[in-house]
N, C-alpha and C. Protein backbone atom coordinates (compact mmCIF):
# COMPACT_ATOMS: atom_id res chain seq x y z
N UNK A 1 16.13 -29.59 31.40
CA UNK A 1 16.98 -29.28 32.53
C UNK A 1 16.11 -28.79 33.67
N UNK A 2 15.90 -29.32 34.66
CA UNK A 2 15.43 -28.87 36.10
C UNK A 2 16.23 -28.06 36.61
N UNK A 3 15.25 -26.72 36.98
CA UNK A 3 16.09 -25.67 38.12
C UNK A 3 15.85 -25.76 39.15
N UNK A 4 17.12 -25.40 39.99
CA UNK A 4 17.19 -25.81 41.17
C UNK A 4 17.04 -24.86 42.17
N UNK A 5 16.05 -23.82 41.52
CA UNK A 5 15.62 -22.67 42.18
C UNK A 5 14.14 -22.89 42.68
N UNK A 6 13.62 -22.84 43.92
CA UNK A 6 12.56 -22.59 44.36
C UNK A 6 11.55 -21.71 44.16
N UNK A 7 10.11 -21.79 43.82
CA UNK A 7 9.51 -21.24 43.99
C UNK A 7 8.66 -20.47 44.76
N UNK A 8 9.03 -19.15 45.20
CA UNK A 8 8.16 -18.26 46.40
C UNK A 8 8.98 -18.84 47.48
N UNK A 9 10.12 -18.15 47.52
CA UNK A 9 11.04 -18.29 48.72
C UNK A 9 11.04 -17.06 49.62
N UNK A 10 11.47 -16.87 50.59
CA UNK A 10 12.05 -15.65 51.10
C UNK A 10 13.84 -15.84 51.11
N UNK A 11 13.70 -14.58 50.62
CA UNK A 11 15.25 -13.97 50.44
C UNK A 11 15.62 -12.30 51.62
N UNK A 12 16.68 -12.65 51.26
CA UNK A 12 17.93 -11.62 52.15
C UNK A 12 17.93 -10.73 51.71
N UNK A 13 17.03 -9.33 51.76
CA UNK A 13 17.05 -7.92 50.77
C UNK A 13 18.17 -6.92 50.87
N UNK A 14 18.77 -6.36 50.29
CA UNK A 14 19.28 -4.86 50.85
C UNK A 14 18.35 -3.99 49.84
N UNK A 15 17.51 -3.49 50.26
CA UNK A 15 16.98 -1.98 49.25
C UNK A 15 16.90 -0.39 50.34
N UNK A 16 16.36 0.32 49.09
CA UNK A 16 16.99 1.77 49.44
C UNK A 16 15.58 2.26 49.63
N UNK A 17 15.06 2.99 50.55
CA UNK A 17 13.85 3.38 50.55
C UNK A 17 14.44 5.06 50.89
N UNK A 18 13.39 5.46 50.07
CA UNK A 18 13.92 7.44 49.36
C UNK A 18 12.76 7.68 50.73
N UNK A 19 12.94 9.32 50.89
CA UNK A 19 12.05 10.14 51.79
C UNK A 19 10.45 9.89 51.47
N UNK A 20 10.34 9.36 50.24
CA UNK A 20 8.88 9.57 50.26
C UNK A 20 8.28 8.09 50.20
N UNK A 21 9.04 6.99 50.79
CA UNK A 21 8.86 6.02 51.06
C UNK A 21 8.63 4.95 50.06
N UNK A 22 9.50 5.12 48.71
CA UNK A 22 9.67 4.33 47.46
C UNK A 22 10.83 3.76 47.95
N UNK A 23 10.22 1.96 47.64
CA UNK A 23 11.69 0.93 47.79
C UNK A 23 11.65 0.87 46.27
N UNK A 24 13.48 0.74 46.51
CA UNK A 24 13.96 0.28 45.48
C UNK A 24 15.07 -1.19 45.37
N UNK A 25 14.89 -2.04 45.14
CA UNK A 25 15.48 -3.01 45.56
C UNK A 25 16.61 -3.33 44.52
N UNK A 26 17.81 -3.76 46.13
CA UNK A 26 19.21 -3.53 45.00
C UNK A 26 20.19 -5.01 44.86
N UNK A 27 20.06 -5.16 45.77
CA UNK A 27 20.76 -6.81 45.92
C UNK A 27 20.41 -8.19 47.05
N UNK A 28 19.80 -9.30 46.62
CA UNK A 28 19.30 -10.01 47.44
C UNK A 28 20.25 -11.44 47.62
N UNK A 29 20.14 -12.52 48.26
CA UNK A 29 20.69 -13.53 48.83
C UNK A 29 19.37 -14.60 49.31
N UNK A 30 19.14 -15.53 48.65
CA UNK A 30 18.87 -17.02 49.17
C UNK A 30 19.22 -18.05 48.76
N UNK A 31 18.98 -19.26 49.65
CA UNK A 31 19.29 -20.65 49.16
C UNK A 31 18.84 -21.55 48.12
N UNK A 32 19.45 -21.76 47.41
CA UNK A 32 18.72 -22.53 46.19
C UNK A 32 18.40 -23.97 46.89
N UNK A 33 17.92 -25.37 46.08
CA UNK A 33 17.51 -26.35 46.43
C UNK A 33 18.78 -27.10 46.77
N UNK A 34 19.65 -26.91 46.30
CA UNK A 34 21.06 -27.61 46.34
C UNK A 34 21.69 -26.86 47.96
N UNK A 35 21.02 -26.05 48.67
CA UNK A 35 21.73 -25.19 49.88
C UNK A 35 22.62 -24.46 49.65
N UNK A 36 23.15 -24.22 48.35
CA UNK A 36 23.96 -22.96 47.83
C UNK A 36 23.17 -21.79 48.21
N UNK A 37 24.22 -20.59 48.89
CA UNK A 37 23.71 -19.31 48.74
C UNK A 37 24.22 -18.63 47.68
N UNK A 38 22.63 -18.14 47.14
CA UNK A 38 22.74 -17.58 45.81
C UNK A 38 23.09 -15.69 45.79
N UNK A 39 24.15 -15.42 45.70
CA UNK A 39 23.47 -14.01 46.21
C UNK A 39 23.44 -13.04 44.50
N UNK A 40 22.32 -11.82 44.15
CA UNK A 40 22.13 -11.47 42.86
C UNK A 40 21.94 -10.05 42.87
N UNK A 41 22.08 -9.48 42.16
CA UNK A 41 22.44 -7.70 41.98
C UNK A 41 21.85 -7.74 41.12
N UNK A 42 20.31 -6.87 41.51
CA UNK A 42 19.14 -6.41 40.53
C UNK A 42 20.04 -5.36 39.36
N UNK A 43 20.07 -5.75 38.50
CA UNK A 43 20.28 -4.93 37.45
C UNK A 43 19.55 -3.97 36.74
N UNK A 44 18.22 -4.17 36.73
CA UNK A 44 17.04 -3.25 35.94
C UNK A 44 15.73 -3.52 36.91
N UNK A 45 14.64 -2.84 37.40
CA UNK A 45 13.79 -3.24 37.51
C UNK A 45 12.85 -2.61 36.47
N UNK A 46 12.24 -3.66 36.06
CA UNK A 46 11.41 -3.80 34.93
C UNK A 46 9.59 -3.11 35.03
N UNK A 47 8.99 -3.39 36.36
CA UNK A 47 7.92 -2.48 36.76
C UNK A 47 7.82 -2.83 37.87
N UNK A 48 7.20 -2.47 38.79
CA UNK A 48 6.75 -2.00 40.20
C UNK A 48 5.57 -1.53 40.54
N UNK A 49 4.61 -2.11 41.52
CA UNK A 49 3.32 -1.93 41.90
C UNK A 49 3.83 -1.58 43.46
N UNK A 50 3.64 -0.46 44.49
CA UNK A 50 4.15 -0.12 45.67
C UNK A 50 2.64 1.05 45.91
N UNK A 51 1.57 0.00 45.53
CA UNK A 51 0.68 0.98 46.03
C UNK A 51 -0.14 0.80 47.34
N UNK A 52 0.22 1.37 47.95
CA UNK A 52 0.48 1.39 49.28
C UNK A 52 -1.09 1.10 50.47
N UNK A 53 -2.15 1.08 49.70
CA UNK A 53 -3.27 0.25 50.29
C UNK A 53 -3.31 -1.08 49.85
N UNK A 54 -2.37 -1.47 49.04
CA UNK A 54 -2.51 -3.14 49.12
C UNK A 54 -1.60 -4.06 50.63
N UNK A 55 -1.25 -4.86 50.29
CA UNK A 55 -0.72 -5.50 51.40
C UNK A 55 1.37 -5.78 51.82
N UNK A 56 1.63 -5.31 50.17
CA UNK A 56 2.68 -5.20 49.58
C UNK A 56 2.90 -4.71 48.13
N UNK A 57 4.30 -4.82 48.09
CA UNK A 57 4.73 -4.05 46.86
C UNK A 57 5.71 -5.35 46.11
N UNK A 58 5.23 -5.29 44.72
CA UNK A 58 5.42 -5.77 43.93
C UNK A 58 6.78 -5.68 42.71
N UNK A 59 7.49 -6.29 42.47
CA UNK A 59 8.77 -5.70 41.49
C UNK A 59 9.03 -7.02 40.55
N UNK A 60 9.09 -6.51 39.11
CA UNK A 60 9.59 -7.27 38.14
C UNK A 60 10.84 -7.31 37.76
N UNK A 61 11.59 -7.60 37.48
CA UNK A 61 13.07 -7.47 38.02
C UNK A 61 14.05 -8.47 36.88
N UNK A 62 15.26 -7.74 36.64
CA UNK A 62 16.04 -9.12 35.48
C UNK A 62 17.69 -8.99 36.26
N UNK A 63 18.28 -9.79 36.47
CA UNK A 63 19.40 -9.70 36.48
C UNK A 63 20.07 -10.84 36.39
N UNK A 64 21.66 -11.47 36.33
CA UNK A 64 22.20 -12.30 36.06
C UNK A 64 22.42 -13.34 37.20
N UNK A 65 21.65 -14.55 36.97
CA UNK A 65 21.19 -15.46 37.74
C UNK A 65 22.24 -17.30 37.52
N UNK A 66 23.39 -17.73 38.04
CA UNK A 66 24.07 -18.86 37.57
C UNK A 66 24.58 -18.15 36.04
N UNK A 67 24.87 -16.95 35.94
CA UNK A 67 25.58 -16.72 34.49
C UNK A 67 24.47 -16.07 33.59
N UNK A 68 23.05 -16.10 33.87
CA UNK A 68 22.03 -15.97 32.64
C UNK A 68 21.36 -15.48 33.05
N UNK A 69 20.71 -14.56 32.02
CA UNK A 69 19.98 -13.27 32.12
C UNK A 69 18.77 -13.70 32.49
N UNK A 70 18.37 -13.38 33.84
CA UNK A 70 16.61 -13.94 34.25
C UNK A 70 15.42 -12.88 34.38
N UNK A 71 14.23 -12.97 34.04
CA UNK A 71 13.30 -12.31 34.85
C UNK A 71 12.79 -12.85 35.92
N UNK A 72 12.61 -12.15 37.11
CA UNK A 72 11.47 -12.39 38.33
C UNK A 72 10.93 -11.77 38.98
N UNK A 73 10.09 -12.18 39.73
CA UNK A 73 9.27 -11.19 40.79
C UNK A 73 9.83 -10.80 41.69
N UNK A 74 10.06 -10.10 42.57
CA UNK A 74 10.18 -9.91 44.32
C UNK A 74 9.26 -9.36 44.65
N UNK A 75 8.48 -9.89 46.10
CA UNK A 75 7.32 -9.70 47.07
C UNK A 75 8.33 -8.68 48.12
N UNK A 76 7.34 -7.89 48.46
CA UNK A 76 7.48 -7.43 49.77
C UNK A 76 6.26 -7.33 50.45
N UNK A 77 6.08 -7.75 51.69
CA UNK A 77 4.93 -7.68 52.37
C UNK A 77 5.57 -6.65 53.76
N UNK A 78 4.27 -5.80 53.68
CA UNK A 78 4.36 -4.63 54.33
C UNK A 78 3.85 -4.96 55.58
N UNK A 79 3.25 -6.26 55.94
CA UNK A 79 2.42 -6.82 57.04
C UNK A 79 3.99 -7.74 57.89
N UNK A 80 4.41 -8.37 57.51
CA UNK A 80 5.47 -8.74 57.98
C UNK A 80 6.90 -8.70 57.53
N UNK A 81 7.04 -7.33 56.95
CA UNK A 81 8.31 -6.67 56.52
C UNK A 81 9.03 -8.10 55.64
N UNK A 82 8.86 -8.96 54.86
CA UNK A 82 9.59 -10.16 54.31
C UNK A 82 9.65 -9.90 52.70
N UNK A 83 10.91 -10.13 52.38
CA UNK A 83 10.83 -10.35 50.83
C UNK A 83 11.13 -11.63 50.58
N UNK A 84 10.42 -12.08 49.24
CA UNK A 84 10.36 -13.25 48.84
C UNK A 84 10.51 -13.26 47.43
N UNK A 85 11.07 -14.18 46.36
CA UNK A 85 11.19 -14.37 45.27
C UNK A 85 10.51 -15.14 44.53
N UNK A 86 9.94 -14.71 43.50
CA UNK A 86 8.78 -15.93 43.06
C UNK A 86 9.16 -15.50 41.24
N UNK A 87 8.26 -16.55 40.23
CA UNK A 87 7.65 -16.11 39.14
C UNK A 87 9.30 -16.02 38.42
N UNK A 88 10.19 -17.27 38.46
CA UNK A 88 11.59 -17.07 38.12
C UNK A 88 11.43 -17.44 36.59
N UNK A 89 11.75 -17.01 35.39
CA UNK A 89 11.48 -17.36 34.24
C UNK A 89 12.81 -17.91 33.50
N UNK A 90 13.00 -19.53 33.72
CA UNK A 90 13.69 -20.12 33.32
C UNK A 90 13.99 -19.85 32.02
């Protein structure tokens, strides 16, 4: 079965950034290959790299994706404020 999810997209974030400048990312929105908007409610994040001399912050992430439980990445780049979705584990 081919997914019809892209690899290393940018997506539509809402996250919560606390006083001491930890994101936490809560629900995102992009287009799959079919032009459906997908929109998904992080359920767990799984680990997080947000160390703050790199270029961005990093999140492993699972939530319910077309019905089924997925892992993936989300990018944030701190250079041009963008999140992106990558590393989707069919």
């Amino acid at each position: 079965m081919e997914s019809v999810l892209c690899v290393d997209i940018p997506v539509q974030m809402i996250s919560c950034t606390d006083t001491d400048g930890k994101i936490t990312p809560i629900r995102f929105r992009f287009r799959d290959k079919t032009g459906e908007l997908v929109t998904v409610t992080v359920e767990k994040v799984l680990s997080e790299d947000q160390n703050t001399n790199r270029m961005g912050a990093c999140f492993s992430c699972s939530a319910r994706i077309y019905g089924r439980q997925k892992i993936f990445s989300l990018r944030y780049s701190y250079l041009s404020h963008e999140w992106r979705l990558s590393r989707l584990r069919i």
